[in-house]
Protein backbone atom coordinates (compact mmCIF):
# COMPACT_ATOMS: atom_id res chain seq x y z
CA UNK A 1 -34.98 29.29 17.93
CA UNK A 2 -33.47 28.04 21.01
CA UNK A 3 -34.17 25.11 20.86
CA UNK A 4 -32.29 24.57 17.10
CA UNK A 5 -29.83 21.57 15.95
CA UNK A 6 -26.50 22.83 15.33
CA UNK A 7 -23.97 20.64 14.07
CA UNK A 8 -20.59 21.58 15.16
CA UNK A 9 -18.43 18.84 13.56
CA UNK A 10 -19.53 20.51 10.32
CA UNK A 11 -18.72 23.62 11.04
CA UNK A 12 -15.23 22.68 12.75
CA UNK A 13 -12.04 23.84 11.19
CA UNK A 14 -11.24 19.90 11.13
CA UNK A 15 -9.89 17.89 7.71
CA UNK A 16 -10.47 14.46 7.94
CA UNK A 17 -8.45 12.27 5.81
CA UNK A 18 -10.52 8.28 5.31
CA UNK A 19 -6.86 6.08 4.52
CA UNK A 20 -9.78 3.90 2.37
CA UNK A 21 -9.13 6.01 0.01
CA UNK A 22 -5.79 5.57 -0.57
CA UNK A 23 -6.17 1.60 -0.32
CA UNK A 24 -5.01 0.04 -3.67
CA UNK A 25 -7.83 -0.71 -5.68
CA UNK A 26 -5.95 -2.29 -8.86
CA UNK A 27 -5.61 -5.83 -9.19
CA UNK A 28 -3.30 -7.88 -7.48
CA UNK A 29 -1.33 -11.02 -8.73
CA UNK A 30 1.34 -12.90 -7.37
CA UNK A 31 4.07 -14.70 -9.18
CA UNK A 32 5.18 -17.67 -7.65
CA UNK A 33 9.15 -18.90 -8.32
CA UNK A 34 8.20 -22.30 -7.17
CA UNK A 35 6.81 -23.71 -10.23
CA UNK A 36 9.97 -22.62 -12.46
CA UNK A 37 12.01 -24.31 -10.06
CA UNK A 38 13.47 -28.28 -11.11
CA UNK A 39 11.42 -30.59 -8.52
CA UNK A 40 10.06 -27.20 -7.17
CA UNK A 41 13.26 -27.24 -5.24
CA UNK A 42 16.26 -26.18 -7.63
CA UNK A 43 16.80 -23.69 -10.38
CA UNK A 44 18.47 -24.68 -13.16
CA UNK A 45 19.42 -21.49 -15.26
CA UNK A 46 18.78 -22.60 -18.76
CA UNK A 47 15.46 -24.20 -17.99
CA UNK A 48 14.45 -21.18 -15.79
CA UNK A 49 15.20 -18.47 -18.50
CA UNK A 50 13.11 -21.17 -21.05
CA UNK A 51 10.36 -21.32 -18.76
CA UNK A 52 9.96 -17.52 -18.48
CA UNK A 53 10.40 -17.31 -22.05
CA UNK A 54 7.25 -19.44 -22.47
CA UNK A 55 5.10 -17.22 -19.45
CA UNK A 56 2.22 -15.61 -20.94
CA UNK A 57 3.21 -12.20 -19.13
CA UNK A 58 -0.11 -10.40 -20.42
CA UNK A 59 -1.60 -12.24 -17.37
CA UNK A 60 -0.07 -9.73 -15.13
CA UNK A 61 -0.82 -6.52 -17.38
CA UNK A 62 -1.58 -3.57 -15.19
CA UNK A 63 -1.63 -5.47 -12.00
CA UNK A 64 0.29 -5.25 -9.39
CA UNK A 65 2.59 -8.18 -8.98
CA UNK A 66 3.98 -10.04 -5.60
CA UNK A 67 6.90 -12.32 -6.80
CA UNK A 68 7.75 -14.47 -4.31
CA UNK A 69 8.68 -18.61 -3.84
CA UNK A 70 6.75 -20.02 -1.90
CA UNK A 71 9.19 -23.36 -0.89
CA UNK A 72 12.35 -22.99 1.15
CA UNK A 73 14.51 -22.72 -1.77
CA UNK A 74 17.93 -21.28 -2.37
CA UNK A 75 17.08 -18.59 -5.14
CA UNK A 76 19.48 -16.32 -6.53
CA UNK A 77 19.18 -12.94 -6.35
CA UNK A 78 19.79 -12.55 -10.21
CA UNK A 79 16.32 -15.34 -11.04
CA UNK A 80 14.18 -12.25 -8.80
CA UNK A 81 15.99 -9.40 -11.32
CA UNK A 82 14.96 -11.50 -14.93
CA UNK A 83 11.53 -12.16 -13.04
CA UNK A 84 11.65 -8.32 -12.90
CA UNK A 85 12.87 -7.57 -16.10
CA UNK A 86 9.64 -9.34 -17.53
CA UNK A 87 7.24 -7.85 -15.11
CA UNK A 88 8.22 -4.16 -15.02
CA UNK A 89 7.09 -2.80 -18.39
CA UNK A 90 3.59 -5.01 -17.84
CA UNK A 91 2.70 -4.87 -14.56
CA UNK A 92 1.60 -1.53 -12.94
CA UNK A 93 3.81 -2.69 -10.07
CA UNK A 94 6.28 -5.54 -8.73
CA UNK A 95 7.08 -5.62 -5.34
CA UNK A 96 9.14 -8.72 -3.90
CA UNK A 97 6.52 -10.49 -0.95
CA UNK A 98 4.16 -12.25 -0.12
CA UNK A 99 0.27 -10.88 -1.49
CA UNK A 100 0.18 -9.11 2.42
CA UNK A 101 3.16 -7.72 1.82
CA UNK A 102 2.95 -6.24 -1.49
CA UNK A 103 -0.71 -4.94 -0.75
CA UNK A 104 0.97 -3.49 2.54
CA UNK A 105 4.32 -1.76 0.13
CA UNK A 106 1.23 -0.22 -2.57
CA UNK A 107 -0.60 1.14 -0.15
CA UNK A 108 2.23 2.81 1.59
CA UNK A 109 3.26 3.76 -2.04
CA UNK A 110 -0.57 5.66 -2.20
CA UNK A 111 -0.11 7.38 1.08
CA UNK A 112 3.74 8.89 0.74
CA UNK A 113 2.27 9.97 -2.72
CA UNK A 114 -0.16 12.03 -1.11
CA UNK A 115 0.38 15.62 -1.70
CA UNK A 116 0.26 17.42 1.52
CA UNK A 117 -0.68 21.25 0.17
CA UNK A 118 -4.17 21.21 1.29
CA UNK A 119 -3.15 20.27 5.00
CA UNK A 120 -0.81 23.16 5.85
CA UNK A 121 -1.60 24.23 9.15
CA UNK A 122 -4.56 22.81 9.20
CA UNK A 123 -6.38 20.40 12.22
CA UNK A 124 -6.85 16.83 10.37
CA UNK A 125 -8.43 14.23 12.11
CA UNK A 126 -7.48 10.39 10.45
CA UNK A 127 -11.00 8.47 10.68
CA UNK A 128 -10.53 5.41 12.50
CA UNK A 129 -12.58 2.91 11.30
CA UNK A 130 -14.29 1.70 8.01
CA UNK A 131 -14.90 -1.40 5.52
CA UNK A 132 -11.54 -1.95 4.74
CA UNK A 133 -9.01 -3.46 7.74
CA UNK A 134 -6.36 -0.36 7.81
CA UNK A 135 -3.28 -1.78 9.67
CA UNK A 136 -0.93 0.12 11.91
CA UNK A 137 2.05 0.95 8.95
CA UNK A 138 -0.85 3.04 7.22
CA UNK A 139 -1.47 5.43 10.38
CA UNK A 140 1.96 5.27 10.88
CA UNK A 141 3.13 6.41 7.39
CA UNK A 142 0.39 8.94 7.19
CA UNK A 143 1.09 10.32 10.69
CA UNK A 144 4.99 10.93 9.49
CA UNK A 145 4.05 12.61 6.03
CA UNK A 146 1.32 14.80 7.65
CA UNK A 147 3.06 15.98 11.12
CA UNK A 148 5.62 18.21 9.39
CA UNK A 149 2.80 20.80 8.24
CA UNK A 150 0.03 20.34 10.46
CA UNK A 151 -1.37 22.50 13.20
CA UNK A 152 -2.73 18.76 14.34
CA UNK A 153 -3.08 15.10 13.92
CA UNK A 154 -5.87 13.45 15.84
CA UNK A 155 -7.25 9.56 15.12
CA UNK A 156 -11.28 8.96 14.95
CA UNK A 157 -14.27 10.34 13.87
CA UNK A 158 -14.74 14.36 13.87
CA UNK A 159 -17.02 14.00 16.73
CA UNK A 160 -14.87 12.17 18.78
CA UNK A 161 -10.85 12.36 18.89
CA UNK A 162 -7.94 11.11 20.44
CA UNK A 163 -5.20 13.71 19.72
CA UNK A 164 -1.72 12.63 18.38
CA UNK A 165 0.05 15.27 17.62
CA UNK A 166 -0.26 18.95 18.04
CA UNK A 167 2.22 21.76 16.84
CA UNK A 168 3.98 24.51 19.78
């Protein structure tokens, strides 16, 4: 049998880790300041605790939540902590941002979550390319929670690698 197929990526020592799967999959939602705000310009304490009083927060139930305001308004740092205090038992999480942004801070929240016991010493190879558009924090983040245990870090598919990082 000579002539026989082998395939060596599947028998390679290599982990490969897909950063897909860490991608936040919940529901995002942002809350907007601007609207809360008297001529969408100025907040007026008394009418801004009213309004919020009046939200129907069960919009934002197990979702994870960008508050932002979205006109060039002077906001104090106390409106973003009641926003908060609203939010935080409802939401599954609030991040201050834009929707980018607070995508961007969940899925860095996935990826330090990661527990790294199964990659101890071992070769892992972080595919490259997929469905989802993976941005440069992500290989970043997963490159600094992975190099402390790792024999190596290489970026692609199994078949094809560019190394990274490999321990002396």
């Amino acid at each position: 049998m000579a002539d026989e197929i082998i395939n060596k990526v599947s028998l390679s020592p290599l982990v490969s880790i897909d950063l897909e799967n860490y991608y936040p999959k919940e529901e995002f939602e942002v809350f907007d300041l601007k609207p809360f705000l008297f001529m969408e310009l100025i907040l007026k304490e008394k009418d801004f605790r009213a309004a919020l009083q009046q939200t129907n927060w069960l919009n934002y139930e197990n979702k994870i939540v960008a508050v932002m305001c979205s006109t060039d308004a002077i906001i104090p740092v106390w409106a973003y902590m009641l926003v908060a205090s609203y939010l935080a038992p409802i939401a599954r999480e609030v991040f201050f941002g834009t929707l980018d942004e607070a995508k961007s801070n969940a899925f860095m929240n996935n990826i330090r979550l990661l527990s790294v016991d199964e990659y101890i010493d071992k070769r892992v190879v972080v595919k490259g390319c997929g469905d989802i558009e993976i941005g440069p924090e992500a290989y970043l983040e997963i490159t600094k929670k992975l190099r402390p245990v790792v024999k190596s870090i290489m970026y692609g598919e199994p078949c094809s690698t560019v190394p990274v990082f490999k321990k002396k």
